[in-house]
Protein backbone atom coordinates (compact mmCIF):
# COMPACT_ATOMS: atom_id res chain seq x y z
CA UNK A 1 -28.87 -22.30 -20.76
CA UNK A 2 -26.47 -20.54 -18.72
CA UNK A 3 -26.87 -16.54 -18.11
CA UNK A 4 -23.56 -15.18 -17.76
CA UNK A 5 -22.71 -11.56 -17.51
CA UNK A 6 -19.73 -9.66 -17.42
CA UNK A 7 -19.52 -6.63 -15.13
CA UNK A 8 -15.94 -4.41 -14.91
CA UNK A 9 -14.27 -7.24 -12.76
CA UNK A 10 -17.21 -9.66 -11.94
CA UNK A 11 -19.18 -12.39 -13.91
CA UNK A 12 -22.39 -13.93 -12.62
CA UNK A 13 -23.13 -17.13 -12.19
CA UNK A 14 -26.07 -18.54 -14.31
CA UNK A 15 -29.83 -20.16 -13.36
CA UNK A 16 -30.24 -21.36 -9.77
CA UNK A 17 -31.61 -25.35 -9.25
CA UNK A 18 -35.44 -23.96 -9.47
CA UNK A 19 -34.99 -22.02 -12.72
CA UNK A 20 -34.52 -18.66 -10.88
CA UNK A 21 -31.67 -16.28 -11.73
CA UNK A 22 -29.29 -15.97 -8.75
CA UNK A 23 -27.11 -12.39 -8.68
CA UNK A 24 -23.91 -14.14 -7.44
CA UNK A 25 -21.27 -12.32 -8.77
CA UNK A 26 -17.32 -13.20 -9.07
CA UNK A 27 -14.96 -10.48 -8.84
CA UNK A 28 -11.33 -10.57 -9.45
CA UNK A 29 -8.68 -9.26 -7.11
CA UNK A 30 -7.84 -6.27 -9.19
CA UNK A 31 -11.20 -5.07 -9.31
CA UNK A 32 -11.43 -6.05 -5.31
CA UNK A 33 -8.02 -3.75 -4.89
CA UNK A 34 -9.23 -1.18 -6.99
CA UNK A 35 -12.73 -0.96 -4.89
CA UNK A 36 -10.45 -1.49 -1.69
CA UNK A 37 -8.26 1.50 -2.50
CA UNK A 38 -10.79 3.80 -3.96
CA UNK A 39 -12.65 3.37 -0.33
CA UNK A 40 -9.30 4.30 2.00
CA UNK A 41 -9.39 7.15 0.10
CA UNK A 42 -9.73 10.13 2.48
CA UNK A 43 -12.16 12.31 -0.02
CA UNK A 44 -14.03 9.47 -0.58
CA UNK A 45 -17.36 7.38 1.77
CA UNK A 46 -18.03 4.24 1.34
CA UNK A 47 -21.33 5.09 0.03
CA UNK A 48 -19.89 6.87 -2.82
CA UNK A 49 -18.15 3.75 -3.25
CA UNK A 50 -20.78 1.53 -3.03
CA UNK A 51 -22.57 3.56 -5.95
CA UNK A 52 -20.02 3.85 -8.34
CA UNK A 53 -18.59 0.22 -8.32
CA UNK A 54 -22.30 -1.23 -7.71
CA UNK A 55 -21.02 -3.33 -4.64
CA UNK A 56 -22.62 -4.12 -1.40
CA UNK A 57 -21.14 -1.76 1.76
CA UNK A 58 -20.91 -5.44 3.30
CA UNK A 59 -19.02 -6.50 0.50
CA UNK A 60 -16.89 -3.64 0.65
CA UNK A 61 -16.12 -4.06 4.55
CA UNK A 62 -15.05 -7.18 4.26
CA UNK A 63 -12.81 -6.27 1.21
CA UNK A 64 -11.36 -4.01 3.38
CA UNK A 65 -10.59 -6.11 7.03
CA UNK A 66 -8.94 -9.16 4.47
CA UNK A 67 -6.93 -6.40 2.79
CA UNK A 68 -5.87 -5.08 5.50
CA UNK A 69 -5.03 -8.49 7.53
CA UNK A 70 -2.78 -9.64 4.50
CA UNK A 71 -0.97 -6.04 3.48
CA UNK A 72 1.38 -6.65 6.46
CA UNK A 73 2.51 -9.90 4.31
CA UNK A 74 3.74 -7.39 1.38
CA UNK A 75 6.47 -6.11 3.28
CA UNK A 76 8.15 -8.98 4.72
CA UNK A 77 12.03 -8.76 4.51
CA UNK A 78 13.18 -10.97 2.30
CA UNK A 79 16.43 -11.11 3.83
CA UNK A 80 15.21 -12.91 6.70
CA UNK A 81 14.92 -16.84 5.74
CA UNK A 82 12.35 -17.12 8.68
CA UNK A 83 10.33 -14.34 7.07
CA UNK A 84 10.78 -15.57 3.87
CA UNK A 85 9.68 -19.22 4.12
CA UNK A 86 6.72 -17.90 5.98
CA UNK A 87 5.77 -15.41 3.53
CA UNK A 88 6.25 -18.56 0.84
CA UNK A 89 3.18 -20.38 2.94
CA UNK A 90 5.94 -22.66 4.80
CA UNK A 91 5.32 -23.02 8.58
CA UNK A 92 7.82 -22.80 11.00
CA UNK A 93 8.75 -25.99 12.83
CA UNK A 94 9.94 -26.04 16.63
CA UNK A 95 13.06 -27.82 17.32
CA UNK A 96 13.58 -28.30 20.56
């Protein structure tokens, strides 16, 4: 039987292959920006972080360096049909 538990923004997965329970944990992306923002926080270390969401400092790091490689993406001007077919996932072709 499956072991599933819900956390504030994460479910585990259940029993491993060998019977053991494994402490993988899903988040979603609201409780990732909510962990994310809480840490950029000025007032705030990521320690105190770490304790009050229950996540991993690694975890939290890399939160952070894939929030802050795709904010840039958030404020592409949607004027621009370049910008906006690449913000859309479309590549650019090369015509030459």
């Amino acid at each position: 039987m499956l072991n599933k538990r819900t956390r504030e923004g994460g479910e585990e997965k259940g029993s491993g292959s060998n019977g053991e329970h494994t402490q993988a944990v899903q988040y979603t992306a609201e409780y990732k920006l909510k962990v994310v923002l809480e840490s950029l926080q000025r007032d705030t270390t990521i320690e105190e972080v770490r304790t009050k969401f229950g996540v991993a400092t690694s975890m939290i790091h890399r939160w952070r360096q894939e929030f802050q490689a795709k904010a840039s993406h958030i404020f592409v001007d949607k004027r621009n049909p370049k910008q906006k077919a690449q913000a859309q996932g479309y590549a650019l072709s090369i015509r030459r």
